[in-house]
C-alpha atoms as a PDB file:
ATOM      1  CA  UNK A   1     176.052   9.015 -84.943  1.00  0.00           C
ATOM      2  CA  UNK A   2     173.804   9.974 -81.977  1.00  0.00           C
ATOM      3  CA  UNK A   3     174.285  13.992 -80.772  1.00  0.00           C
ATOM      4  CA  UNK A   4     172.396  14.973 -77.471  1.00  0.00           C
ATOM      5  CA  UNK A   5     171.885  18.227 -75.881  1.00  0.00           C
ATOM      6  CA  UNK A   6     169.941  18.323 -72.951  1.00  0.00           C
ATOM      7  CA  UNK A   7     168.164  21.487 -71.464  1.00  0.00           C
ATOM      8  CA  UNK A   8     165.573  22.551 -68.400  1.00  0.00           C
ATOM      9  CA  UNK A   9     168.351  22.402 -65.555  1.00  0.00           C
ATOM     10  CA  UNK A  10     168.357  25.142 -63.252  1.00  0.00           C
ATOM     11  CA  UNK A  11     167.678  26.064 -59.308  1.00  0.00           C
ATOM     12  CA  UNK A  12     164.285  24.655 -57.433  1.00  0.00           C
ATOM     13  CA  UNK A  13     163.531  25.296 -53.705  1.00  0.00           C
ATOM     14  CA  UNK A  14     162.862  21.586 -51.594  1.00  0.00           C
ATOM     15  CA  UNK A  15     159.676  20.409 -52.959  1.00  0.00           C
ATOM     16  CA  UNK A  16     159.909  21.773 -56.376  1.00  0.00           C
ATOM     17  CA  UNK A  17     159.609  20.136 -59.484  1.00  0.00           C
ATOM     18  CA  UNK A  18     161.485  20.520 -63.291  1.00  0.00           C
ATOM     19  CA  UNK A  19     161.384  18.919 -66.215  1.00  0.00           C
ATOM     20  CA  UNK A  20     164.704  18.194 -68.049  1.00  0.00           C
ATOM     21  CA  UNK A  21     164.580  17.956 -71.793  1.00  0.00           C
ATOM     22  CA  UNK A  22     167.304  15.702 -74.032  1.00  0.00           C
ATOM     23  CA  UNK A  23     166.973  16.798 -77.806  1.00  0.00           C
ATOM     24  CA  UNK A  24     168.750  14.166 -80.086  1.00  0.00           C
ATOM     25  CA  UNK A  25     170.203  14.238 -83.406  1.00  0.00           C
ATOM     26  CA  UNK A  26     170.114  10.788 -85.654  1.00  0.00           C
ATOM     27  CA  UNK A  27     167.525   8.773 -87.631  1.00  0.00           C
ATOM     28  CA  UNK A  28     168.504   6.150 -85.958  1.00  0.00           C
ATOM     29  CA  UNK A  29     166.825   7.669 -82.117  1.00  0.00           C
ATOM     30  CA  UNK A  30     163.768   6.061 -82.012  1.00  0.00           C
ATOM     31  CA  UNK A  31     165.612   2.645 -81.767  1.00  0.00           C
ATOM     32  CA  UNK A  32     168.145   3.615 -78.839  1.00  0.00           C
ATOM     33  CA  UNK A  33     167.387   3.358 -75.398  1.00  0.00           C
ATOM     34  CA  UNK A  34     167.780   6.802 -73.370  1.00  0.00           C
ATOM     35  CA  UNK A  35     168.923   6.861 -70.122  1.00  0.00           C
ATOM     36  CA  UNK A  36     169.536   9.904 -67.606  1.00  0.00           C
ATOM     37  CA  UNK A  37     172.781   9.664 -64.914  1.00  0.00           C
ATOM     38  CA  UNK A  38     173.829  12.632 -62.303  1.00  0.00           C
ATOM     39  CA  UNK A  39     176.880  13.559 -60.852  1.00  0.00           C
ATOM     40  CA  UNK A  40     178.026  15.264 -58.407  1.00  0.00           C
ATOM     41  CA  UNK A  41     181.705  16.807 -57.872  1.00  0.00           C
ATOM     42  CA  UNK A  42     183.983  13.636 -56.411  1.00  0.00           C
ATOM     43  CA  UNK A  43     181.478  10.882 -56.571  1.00  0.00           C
ATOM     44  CA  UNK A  44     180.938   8.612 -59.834  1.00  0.00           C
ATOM     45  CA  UNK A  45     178.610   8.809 -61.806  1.00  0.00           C
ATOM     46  CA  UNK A  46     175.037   7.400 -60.855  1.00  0.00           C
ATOM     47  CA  UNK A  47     172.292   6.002 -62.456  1.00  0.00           C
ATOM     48  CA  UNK A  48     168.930   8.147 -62.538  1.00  0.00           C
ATOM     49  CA  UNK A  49     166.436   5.854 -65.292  1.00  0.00           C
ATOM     50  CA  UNK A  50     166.085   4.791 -68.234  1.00  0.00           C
ATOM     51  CA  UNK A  51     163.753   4.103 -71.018  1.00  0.00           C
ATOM     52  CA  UNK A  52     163.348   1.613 -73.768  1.00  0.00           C
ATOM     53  CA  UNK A  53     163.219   2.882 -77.844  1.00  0.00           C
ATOM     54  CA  UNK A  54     159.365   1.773 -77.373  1.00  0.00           C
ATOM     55  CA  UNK A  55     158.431   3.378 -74.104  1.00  0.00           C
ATOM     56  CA  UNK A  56     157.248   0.294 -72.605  1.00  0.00           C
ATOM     57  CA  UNK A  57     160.036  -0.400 -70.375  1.00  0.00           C
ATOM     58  CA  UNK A  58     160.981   2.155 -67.935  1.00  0.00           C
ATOM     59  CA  UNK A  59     164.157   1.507 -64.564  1.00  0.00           C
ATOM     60  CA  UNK A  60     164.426   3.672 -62.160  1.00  0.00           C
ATOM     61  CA  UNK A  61     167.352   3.960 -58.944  1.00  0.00           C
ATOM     62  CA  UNK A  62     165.546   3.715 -55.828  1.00  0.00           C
ATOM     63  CA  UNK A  63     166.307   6.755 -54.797  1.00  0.00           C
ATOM     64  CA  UNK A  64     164.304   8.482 -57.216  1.00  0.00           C
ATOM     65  CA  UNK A  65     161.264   5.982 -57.673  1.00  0.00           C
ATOM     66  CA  UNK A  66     157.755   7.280 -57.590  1.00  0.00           C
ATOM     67  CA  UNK A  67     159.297  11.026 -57.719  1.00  0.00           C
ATOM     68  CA  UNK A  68     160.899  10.928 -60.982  1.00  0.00           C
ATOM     69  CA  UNK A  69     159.152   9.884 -64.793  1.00  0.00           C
ATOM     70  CA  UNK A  70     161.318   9.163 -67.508  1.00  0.00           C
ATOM     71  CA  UNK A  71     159.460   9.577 -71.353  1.00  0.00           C
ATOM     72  CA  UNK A  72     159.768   9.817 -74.865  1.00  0.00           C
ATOM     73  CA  UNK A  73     158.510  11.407 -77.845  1.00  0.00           C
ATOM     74  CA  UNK A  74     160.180   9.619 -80.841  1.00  0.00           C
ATOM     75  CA  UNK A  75     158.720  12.077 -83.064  1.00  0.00           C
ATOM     76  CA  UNK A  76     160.429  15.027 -81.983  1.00  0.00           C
ATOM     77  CA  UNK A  77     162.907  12.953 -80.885  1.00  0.00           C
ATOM     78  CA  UNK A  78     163.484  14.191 -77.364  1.00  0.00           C
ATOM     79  CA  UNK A  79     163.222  12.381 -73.920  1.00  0.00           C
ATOM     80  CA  UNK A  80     162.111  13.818 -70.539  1.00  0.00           C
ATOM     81  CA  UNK A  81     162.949  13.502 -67.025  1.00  0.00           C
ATOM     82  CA  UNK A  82     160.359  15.196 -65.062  1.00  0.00           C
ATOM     83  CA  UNK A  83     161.755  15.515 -61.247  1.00  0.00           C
ATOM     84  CA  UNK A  84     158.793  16.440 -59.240  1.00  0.00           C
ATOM     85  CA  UNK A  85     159.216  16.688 -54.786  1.00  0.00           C
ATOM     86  CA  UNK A  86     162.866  17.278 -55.429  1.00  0.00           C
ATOM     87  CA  UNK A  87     165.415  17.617 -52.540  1.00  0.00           C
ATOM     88  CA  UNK A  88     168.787  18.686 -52.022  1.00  0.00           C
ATOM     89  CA  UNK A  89     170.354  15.757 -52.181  1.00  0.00           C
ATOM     90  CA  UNK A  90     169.041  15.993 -56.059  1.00  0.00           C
ATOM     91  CA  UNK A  91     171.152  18.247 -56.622  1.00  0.00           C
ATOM     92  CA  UNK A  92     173.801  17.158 -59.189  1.00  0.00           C
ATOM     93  CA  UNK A  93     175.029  17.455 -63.124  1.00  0.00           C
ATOM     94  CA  UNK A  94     172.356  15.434 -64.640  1.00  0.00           C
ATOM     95  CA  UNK A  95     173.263  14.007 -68.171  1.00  0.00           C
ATOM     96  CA  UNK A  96     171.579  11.938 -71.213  1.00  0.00           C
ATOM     97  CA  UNK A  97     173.249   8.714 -72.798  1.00  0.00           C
ATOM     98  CA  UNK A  98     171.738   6.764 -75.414  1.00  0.00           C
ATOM     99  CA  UNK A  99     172.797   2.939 -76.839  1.00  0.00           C
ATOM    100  CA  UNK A 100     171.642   0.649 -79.088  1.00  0.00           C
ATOM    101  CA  UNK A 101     171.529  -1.988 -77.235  1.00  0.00           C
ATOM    102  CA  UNK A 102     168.593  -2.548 -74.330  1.00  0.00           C
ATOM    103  CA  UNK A 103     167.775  -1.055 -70.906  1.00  0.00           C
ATOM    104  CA  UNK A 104     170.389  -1.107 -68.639  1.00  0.00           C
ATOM    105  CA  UNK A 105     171.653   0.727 -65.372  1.00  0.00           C
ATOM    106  CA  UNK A 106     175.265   0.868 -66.012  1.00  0.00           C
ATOM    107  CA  UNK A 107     177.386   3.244 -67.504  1.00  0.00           C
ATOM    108  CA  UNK A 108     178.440   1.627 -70.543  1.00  0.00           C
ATOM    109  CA  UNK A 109     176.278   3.890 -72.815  1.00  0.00           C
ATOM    110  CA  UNK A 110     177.403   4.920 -75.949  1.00  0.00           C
ATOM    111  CA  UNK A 111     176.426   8.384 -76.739  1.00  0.00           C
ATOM    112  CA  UNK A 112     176.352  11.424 -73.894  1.00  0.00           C
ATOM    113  CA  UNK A 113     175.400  14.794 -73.806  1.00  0.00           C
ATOM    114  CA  UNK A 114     177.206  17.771 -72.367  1.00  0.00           C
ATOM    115  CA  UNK A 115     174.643  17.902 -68.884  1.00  0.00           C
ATOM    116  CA  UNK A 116     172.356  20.108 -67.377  1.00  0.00           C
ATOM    117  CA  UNK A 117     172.992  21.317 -63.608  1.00  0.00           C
ATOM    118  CA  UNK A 118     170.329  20.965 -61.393  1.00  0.00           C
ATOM    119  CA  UNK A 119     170.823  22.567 -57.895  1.00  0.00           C
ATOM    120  CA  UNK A 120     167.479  22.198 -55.252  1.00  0.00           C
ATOM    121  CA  UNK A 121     167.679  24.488 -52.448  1.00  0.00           C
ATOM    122  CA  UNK A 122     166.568  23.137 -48.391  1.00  0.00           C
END
């Protein structure tokens, strides 16, 4: 049983930059891959990036390639999205899955957390 609880949402002007935190429970963490998603009200839920349980492999959506970095720390057991030259369209619920299995873009992840808003202002 994976529990996640992610933290560091809030409200950035255009151009701003946070760091989102995802604090896991489980001895079994640093073998999941971690993932972060956003959603906004009406649309699905999207794919943000995701991380393998060794770091070395990292996806990211196009959208938020060479803006966003997605880490690890498997001894505190915690990943990290930092968002840096956000923008409004940004703006969203963003949330933290985790599976067993390997990296993958799609939403069949098994564990989620309860999301963090992030809202950029223009």
């Amino acid at each position: 049983q994976v529990q996640l609880v992610e933290s560091g949402g809030g409200l950035v002007q255009a151009g701003g930059s946070l760091r989102l935190s995802c604090a896991a429970s489980g001895r079994s963490f640093a073998r999941y891959t971690m993932a972060w998603f956003r959603q906004t009200p009406g649309k699905e839920r999207e794919f943000v990036a995701t991380i393998s349980w060794s770091g070395l492999t990292t996806v990211y959506a196009d959208s938020v390639k060479g803006r966003f970095t997605i880490s690890r720390d498997n001894a505190k057991i915690t990943v990290y999205l930092q968002m840096n030259s956000l923008k409004p369209e940004d703006t969203a619920v963003y949330y933290c899955a985790a599976d067993p299995g390997g990296v993958k873009t799609t939403l069949n992840y098994h564990y989620w957390g309860q999301g963090t808003q992030v809202t950029v202002s223009s």
